[in-house]
C-alpha atoms as a PDB file:
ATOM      1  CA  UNK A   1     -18.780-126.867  46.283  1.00  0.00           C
ATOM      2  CA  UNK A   2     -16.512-128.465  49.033  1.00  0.00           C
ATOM      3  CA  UNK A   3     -16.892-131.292  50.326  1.00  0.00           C
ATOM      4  CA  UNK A   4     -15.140-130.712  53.675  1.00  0.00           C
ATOM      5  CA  UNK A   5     -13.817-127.804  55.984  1.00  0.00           C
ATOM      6  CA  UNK A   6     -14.628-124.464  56.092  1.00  0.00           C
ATOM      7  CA  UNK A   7     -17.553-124.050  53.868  1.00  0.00           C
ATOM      8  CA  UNK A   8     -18.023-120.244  53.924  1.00  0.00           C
ATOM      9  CA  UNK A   9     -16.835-118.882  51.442  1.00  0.00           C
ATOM     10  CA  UNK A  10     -15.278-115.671  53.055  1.00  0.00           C
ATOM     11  CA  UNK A  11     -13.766-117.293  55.629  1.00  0.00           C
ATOM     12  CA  UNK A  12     -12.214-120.175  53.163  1.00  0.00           C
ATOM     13  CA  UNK A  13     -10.559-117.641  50.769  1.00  0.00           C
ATOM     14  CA  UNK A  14      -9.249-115.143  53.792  1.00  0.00           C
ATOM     15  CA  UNK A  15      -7.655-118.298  55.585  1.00  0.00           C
ATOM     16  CA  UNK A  16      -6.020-118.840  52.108  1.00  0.00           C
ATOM     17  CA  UNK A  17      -4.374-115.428  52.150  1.00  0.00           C
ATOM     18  CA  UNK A  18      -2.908-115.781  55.414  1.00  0.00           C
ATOM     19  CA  UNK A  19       1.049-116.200  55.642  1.00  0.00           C
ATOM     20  CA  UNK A  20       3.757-116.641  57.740  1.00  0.00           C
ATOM     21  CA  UNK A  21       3.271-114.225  61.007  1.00  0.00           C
ATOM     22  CA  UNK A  22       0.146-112.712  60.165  1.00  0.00           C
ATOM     23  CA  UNK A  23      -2.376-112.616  63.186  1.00  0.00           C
ATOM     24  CA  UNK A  24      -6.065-113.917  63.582  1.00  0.00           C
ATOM     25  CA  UNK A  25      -8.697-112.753  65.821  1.00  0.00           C
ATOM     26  CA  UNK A  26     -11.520-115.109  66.601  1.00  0.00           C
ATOM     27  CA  UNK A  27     -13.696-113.417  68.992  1.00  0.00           C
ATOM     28  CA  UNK A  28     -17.522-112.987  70.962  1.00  0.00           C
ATOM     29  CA  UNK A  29     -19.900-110.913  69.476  1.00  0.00           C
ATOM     30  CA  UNK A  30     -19.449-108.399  71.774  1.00  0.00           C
ATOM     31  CA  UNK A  31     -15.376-107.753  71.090  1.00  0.00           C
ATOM     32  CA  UNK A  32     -14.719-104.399  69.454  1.00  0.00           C
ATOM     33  CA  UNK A  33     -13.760-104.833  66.030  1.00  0.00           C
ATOM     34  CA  UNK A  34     -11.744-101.528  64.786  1.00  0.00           C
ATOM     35  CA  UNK A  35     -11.404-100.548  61.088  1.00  0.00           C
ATOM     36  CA  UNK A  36      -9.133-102.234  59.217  1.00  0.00           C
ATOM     37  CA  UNK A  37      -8.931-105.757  59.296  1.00  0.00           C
ATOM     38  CA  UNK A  38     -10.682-108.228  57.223  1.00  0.00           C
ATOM     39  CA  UNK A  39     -13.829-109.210  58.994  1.00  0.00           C
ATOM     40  CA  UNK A  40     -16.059-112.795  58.511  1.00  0.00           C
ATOM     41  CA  UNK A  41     -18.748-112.465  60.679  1.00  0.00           C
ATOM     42  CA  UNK A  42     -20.400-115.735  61.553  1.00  0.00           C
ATOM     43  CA  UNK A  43     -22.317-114.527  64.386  1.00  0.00           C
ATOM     44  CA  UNK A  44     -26.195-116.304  63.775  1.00  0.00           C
ATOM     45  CA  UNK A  45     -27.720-116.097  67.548  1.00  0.00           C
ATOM     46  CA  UNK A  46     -26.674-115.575  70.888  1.00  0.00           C
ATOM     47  CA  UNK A  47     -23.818-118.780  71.381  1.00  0.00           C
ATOM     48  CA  UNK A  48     -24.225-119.925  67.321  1.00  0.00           C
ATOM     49  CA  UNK A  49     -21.750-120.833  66.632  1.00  0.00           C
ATOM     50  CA  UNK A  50     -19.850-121.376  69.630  1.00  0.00           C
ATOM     51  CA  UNK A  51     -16.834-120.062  69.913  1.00  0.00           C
ATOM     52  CA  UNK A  52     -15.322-123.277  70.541  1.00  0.00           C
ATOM     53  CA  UNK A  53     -16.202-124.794  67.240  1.00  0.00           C
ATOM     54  CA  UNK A  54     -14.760-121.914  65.390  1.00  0.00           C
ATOM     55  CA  UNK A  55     -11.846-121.820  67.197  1.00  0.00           C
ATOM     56  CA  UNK A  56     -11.746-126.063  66.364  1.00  0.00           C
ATOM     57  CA  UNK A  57     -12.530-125.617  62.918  1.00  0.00           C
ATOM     58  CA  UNK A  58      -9.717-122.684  61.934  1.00  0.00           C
ATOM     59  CA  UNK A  59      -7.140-125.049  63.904  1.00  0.00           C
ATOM     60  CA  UNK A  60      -8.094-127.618  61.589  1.00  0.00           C
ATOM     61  CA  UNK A  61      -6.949-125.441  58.627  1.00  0.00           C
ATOM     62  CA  UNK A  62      -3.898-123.182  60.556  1.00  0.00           C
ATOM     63  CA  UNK A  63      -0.763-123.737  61.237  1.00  0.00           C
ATOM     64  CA  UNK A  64      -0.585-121.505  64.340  1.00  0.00           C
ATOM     65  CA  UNK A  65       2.950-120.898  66.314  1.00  0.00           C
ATOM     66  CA  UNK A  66       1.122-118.599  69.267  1.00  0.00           C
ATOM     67  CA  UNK A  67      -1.709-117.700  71.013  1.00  0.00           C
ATOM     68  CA  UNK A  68      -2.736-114.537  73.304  1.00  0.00           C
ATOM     69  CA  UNK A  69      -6.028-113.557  75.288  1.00  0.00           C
ATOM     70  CA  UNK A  70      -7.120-111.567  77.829  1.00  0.00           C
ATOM     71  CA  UNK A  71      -5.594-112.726  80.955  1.00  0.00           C
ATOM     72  CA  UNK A  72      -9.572-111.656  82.761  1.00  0.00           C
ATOM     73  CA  UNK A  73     -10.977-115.061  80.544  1.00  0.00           C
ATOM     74  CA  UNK A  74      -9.249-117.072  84.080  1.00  0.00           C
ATOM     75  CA  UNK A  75     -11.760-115.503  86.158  1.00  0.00           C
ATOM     76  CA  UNK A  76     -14.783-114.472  83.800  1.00  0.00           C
ATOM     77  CA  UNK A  77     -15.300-117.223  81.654  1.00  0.00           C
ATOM     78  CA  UNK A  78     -13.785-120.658  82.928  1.00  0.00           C
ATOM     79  CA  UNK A  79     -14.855-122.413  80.117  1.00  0.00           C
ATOM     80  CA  UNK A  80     -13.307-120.596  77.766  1.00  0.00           C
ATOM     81  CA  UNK A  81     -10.088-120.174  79.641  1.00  0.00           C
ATOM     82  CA  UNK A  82     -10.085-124.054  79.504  1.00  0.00           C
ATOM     83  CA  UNK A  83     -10.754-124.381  76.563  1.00  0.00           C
ATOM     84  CA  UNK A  84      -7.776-122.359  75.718  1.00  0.00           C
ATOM     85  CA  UNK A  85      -5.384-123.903  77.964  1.00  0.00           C
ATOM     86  CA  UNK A  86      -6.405-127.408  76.571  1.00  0.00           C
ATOM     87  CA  UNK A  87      -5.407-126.048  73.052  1.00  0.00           C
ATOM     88  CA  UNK A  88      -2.242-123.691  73.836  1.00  0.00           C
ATOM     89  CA  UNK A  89      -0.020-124.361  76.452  1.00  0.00           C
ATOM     90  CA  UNK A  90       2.063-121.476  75.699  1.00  0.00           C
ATOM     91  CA  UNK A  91      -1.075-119.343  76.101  1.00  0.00           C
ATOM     92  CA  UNK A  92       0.278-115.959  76.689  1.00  0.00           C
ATOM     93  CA  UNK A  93      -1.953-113.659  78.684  1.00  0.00           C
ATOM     94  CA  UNK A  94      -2.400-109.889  78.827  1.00  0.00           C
ATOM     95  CA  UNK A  95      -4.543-107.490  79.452  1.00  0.00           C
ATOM     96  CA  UNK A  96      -8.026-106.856  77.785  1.00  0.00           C
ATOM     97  CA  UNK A  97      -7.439-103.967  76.995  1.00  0.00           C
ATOM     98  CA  UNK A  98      -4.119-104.163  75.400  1.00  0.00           C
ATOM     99  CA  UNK A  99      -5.392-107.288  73.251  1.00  0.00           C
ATOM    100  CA  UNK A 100      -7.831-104.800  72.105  1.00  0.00           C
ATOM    101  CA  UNK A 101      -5.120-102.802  70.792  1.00  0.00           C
ATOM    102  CA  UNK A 102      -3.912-105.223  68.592  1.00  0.00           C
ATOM    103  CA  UNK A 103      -6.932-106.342  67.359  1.00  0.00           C
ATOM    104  CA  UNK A 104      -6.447-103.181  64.932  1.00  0.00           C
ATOM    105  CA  UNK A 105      -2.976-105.143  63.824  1.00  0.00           C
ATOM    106  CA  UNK A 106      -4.709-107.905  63.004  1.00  0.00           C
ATOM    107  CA  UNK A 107      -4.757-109.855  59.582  1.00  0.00           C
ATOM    108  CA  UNK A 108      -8.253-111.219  59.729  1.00  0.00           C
ATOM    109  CA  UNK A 109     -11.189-111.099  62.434  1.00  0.00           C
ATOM    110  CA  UNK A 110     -13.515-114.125  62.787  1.00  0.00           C
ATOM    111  CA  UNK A 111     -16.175-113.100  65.139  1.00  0.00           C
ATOM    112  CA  UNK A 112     -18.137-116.055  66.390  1.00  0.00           C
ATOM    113  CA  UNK A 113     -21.896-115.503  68.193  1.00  0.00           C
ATOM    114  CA  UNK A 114     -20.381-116.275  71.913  1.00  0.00           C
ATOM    115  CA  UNK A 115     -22.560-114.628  74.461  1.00  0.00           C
ATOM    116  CA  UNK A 116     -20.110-115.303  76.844  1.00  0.00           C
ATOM    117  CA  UNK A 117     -17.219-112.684  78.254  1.00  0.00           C
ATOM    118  CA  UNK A 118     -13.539-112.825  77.294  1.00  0.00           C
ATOM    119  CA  UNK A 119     -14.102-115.781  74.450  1.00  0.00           C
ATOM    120  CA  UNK A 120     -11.445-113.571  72.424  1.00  0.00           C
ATOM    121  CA  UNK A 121      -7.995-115.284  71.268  1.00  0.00           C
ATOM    122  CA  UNK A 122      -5.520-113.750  68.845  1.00  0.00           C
ATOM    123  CA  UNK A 123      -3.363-116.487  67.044  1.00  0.00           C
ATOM    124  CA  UNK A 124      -0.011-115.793  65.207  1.00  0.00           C
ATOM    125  CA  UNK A 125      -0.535-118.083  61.794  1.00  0.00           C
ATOM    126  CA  UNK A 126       3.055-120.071  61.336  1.00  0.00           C
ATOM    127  CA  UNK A 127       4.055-121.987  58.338  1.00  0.00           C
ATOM    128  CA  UNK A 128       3.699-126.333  57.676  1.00  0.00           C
ATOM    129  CA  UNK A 129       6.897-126.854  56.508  1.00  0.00           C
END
């Protein structure tokens, strides 16, 4: 067993799939997830686990060269537009509606248990070298 990181086991070996450009969702529990991508759901509760400390925890084992969300998170959810802007500030906004849409383009989906609206960010995995 690990000693350290990401412990589950789903999550560890998707993260280890992941190359150069491919794109990861981490989003609420209530985000649409189409058919298609890879899905770890670590939803528990209502807010467990925050979507902040998945978010944390996959930075701690990306390399990640951009970041878009829904461009409503500024006015629906404050602390998760901070939170954002405090880790990307290239943030690129759009739409909800059109990050939606590429959910379905997406490499991998990590859906957290946030209760709150717009806690959705789609990150474009880079390389470490």
């Amino acid at each position: 067993m690990k000693r350290a990181g990401i412990l589950n086991r789903h999550l560890a070996g998707a993260l280890a799939e992941l190359g150069h450009g491919d794109t990861v969702l981490v989003c609420d529990a209530g985000m649409p997830i189409p058919a298609g991508p890879r899905v770890v759901d670590l939803a528990f509760r209502a807010g467990i686990p925050a979507f902040a400390e998945v978010l944390d925890g996959l930075l701690d084992e990306l390399v990640v060269e951009g970041a878009t969300a829904a461009r409503e998170v500024r006015g629906a959810n404050p602390e998760a537009s901070a939170l954002l802007d405090a880790r990307f500030p290239d943030l690129a906004l759009i739409p909800h509606e059109r990050l939606k849409e590429l959910t379905a383009g997406a490499r991998l989906v990590v859906r957290t248990g946030e209760a709150r609206p717009y806690a959705n960010v789609l990150l474009r995995c880079g390389v470490f070298f």
